[in-house]
Protein backbone atom coordinates (compact mmCIF):
# COMPACT_ATOMS: atom_id res chain seq x y z
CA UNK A 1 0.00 0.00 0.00
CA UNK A 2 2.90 2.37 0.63
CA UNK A 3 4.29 1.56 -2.17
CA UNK A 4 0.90 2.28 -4.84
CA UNK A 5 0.94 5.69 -2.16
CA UNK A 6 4.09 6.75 -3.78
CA UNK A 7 3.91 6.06 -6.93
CA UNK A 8 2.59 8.77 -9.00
CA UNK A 9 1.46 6.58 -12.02
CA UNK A 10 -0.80 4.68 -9.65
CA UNK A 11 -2.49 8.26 -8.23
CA UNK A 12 -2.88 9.63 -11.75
CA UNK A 13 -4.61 6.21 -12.49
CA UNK A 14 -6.75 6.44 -9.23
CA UNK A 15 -7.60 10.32 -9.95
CA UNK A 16 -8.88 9.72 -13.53
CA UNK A 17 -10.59 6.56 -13.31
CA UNK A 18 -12.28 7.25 -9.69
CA UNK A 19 -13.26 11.00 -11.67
CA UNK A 20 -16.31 9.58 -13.28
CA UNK A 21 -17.55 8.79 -10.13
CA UNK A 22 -17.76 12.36 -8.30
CA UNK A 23 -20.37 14.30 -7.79
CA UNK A 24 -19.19 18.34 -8.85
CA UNK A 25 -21.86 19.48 -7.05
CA UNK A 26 -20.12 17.91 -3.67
CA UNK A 27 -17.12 18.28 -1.87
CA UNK A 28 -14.73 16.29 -4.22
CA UNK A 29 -11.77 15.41 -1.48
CA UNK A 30 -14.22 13.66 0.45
CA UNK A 31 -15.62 11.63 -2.40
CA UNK A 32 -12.12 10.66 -2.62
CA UNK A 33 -11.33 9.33 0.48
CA UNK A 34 -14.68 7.24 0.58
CA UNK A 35 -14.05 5.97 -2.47
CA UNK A 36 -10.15 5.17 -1.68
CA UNK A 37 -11.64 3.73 1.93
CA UNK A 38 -14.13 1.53 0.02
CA UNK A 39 -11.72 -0.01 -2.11
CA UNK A 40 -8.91 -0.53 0.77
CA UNK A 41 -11.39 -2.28 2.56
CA UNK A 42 -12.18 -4.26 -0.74
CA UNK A 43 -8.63 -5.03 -0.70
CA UNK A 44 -7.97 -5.88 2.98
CA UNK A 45 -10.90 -8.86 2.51
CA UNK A 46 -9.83 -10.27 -0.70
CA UNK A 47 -6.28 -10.70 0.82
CA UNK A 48 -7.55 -11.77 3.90
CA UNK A 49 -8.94 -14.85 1.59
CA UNK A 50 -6.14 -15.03 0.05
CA UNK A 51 -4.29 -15.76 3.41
CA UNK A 52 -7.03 -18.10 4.55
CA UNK A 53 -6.35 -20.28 1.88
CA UNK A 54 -2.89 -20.39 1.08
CA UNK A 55 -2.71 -21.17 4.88
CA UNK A 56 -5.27 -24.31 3.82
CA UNK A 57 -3.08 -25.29 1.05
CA UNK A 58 0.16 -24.78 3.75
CA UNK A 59 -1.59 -26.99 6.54
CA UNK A 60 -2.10 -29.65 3.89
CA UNK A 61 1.24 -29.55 2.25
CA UNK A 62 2.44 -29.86 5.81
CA UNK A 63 1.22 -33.78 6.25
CA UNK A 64 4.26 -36.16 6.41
CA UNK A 65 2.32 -38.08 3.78
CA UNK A 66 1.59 -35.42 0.84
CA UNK A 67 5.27 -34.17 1.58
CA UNK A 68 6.53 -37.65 0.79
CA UNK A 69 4.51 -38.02 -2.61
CA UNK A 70 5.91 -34.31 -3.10
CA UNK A 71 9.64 -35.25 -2.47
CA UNK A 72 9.09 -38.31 -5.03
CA UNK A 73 7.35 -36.21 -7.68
CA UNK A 74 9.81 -33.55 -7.68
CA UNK A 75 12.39 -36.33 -7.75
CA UNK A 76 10.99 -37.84 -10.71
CA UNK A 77 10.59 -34.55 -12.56
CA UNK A 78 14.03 -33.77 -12.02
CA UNK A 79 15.97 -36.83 -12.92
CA UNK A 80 13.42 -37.29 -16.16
CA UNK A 81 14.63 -33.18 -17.00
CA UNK A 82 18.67 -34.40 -16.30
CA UNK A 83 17.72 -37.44 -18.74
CA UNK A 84 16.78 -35.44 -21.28
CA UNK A 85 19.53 -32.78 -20.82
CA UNK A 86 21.83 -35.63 -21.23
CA UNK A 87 20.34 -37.19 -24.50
CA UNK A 88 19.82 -33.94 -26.27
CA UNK A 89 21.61 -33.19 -29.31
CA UNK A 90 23.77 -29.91 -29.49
C-alpha cells in the first residue's frame, strides 16, 4: 500500500478513473477518500482470503504423507529433465 501511495502513475490512475464517479456538485476530497476507503477495505478482505487459503493449502502440504509423494514427484521430474539434458543433441 505504501508503495501504490508513492507512486505517481498509480495516483494519476486512481484520480482519472475514480473521476467519473464524483459528484461536482459535492465536496470532491471527500468523495475521494470514501471511495479510496471503500476499495482498501475491498482489498484488505480479498487478501484476507487469500491468506485463509494459502494457509489451507500450507496446513495440507504440511502432512508427512503429501510431503513424501511431493519429495518423489519432484524427484521424478528432475531426474526425467537431467535425462533429457543428457540425450539432447547440441
Amino acid at each position: 500500500m505504501t508503495t501504490d501511495l508513492l507512486n505517481p502513475k498509480t495516483l494519476l490512475l486512481y484520480v482519472t478513473l475514480m473521476s467519473q464517479f464524483i459528484q461536482p456538485n459535492q465536496a470532491a476530497n471527500i468523495q475521494l477518500i470514501i471511495l479510496a476507503s471503500v476499495l482498501m477495505i475491498i482489498a484488505i478482505f480479498w487478501l484476507g482470503i487469500v491468506v485463509f487459503i494459502i494457509n489451507m493449502i500450507r496446513q495440507w502440504f504440511l502432512q508427512p504423507k503429501i510431503q513424501s509423494a511431493f519429495n518423489k514427484v519432484t524427484a521424478l521430474v528432475l531426474v526425467g529433465l537431467g535425462v533429457r539434458i543428457a540425450t539432447e543433441k547440441i
